[in-house]
N, C-alpha and C. Protein backbone atom coordinates (compact mmCIF):
# COMPACT_ATOMS: atom_id res chain seq x y z
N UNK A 1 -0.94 -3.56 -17.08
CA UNK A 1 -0.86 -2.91 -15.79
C UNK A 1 -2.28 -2.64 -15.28
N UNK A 2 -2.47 -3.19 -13.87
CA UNK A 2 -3.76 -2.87 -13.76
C UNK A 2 -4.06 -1.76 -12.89
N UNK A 3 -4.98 -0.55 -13.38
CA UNK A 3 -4.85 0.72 -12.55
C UNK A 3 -5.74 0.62 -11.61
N UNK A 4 -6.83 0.16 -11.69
CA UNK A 4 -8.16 -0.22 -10.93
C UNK A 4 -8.44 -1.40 -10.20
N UNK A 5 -8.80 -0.95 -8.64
CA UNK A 5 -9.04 -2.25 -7.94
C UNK A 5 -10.33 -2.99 -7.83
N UNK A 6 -10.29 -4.41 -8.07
CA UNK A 6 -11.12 -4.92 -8.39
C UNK A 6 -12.33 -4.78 -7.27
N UNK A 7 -11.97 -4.61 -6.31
CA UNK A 7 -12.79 -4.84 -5.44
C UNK A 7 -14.44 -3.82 -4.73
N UNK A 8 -13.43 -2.58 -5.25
CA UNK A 8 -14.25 -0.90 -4.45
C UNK A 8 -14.22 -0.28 -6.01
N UNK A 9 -13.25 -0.60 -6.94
CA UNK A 9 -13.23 0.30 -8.33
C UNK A 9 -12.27 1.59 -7.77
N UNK A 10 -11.84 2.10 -7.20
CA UNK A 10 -10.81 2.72 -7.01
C UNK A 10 -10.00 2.88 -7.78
N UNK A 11 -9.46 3.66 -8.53
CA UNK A 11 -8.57 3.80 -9.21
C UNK A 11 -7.20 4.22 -9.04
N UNK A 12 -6.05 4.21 -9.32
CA UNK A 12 -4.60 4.80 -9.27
C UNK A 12 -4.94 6.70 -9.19
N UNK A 13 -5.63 7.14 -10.34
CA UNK A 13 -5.41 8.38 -10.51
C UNK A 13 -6.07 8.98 -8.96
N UNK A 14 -7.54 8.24 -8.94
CA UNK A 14 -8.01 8.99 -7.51
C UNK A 14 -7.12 8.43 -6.32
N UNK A 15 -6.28 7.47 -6.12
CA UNK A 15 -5.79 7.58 -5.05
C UNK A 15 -4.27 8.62 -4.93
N UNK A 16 -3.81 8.93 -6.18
CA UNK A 16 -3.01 9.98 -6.12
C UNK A 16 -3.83 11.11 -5.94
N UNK A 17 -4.92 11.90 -6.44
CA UNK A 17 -5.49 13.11 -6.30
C UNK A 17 -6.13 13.09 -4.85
N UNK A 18 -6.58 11.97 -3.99
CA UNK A 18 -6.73 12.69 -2.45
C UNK A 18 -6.32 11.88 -1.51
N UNK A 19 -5.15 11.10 -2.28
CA UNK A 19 -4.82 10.69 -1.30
C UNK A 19 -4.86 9.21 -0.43
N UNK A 20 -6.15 8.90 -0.38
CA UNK A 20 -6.90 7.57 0.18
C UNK A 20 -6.99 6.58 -0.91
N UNK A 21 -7.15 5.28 0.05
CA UNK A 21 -7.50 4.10 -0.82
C UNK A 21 -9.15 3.68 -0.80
N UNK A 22 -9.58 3.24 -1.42
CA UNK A 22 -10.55 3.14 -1.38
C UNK A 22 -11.08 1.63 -0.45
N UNK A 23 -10.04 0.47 -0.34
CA UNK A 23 -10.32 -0.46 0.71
C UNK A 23 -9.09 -1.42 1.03
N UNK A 24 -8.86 -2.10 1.55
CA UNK A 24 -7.39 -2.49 1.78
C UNK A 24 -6.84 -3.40 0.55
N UNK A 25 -7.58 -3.66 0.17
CA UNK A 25 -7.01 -4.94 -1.60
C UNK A 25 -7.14 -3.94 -2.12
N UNK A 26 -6.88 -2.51 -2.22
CA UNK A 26 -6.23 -1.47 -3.10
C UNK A 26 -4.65 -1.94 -3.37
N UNK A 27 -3.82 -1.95 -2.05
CA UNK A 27 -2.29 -2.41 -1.86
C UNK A 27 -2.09 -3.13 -3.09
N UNK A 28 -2.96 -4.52 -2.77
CA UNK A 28 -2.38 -5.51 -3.93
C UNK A 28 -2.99 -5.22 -5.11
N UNK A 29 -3.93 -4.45 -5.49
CA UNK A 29 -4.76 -4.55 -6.80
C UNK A 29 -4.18 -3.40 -7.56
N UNK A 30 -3.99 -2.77 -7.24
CA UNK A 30 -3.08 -1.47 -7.93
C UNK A 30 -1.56 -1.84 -8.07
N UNK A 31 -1.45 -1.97 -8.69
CA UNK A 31 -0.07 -2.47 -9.22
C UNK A 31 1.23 -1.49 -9.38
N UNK A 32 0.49 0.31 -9.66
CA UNK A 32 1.33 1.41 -9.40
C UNK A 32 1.58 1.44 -8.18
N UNK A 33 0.58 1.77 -7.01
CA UNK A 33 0.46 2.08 -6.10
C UNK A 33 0.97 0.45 -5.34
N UNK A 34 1.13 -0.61 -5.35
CA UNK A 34 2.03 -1.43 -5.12
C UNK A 34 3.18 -1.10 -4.61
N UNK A 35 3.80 -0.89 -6.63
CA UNK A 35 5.00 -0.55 -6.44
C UNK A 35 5.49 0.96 -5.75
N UNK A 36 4.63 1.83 -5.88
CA UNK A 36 5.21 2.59 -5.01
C UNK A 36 5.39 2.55 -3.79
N UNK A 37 4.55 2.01 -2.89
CA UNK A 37 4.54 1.69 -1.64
C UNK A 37 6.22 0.90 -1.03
N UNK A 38 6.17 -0.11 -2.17
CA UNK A 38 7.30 -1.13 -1.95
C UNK A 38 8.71 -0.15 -1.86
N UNK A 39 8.86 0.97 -2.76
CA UNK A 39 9.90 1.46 -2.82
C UNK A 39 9.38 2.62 -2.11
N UNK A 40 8.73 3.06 -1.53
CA UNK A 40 8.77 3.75 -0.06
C UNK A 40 9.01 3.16 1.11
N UNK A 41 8.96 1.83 1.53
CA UNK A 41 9.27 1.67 2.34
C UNK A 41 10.52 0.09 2.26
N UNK A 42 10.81 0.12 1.57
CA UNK A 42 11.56 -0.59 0.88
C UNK A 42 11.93 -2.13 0.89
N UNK A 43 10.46 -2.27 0.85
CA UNK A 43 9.94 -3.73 0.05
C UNK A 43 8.75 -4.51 0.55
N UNK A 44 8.24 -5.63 0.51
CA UNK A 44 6.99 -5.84 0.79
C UNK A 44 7.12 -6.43 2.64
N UNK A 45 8.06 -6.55 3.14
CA UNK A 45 8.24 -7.56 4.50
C UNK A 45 7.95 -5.88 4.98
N UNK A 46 7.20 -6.44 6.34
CA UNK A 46 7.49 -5.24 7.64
C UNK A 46 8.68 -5.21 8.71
N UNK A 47 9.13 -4.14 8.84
CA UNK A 47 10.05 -4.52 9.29
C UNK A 47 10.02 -3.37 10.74
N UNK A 48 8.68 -3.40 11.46
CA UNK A 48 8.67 -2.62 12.50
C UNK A 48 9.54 -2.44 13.43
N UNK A 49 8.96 -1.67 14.95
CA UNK A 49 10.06 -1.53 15.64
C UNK A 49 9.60 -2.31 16.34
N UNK A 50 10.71 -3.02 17.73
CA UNK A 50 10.06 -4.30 18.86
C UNK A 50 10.46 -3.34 20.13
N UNK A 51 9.62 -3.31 20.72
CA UNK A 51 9.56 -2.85 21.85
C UNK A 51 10.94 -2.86 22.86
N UNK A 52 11.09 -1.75 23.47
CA UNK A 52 12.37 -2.03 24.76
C UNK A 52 11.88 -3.18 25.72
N UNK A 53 10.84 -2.89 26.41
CA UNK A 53 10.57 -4.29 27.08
C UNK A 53 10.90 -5.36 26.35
N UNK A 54 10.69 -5.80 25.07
CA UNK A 54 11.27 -6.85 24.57
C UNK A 54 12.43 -7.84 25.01
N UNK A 55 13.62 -6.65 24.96
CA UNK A 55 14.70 -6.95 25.23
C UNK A 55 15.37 -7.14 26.97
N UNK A 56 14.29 -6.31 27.73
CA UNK A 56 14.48 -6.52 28.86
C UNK A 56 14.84 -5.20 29.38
């Protein structure tokens, strides 16, 4: 399991204690913080909202 991102050195524990990531390849390099993300929002696709104009 890898806790630390390769990129900034960021770790799992400091991004639970304040919070922040240390750079955006945190997402994929943290493998906790991955998976938690995934099952917060429940899974890796976005699935935003589309605008009313969209539809007309």
């Amino acid at each position: 399991m890898k806790d630390v991102c390769k990129y900034c050195g960021t770790t799992y524990e400091e991004v639970l204690d304040n919070g922040f990531v240390g750079c955006a390849h945190c997402y994929q390099e943290i493998e906790p913080l991955r998976e938690a993300v995934s099952k917060m929002y429940g899974g890796k696709k976005h699935r935003g909202r589309t605008s009313r104009r969209y539809y007309g």
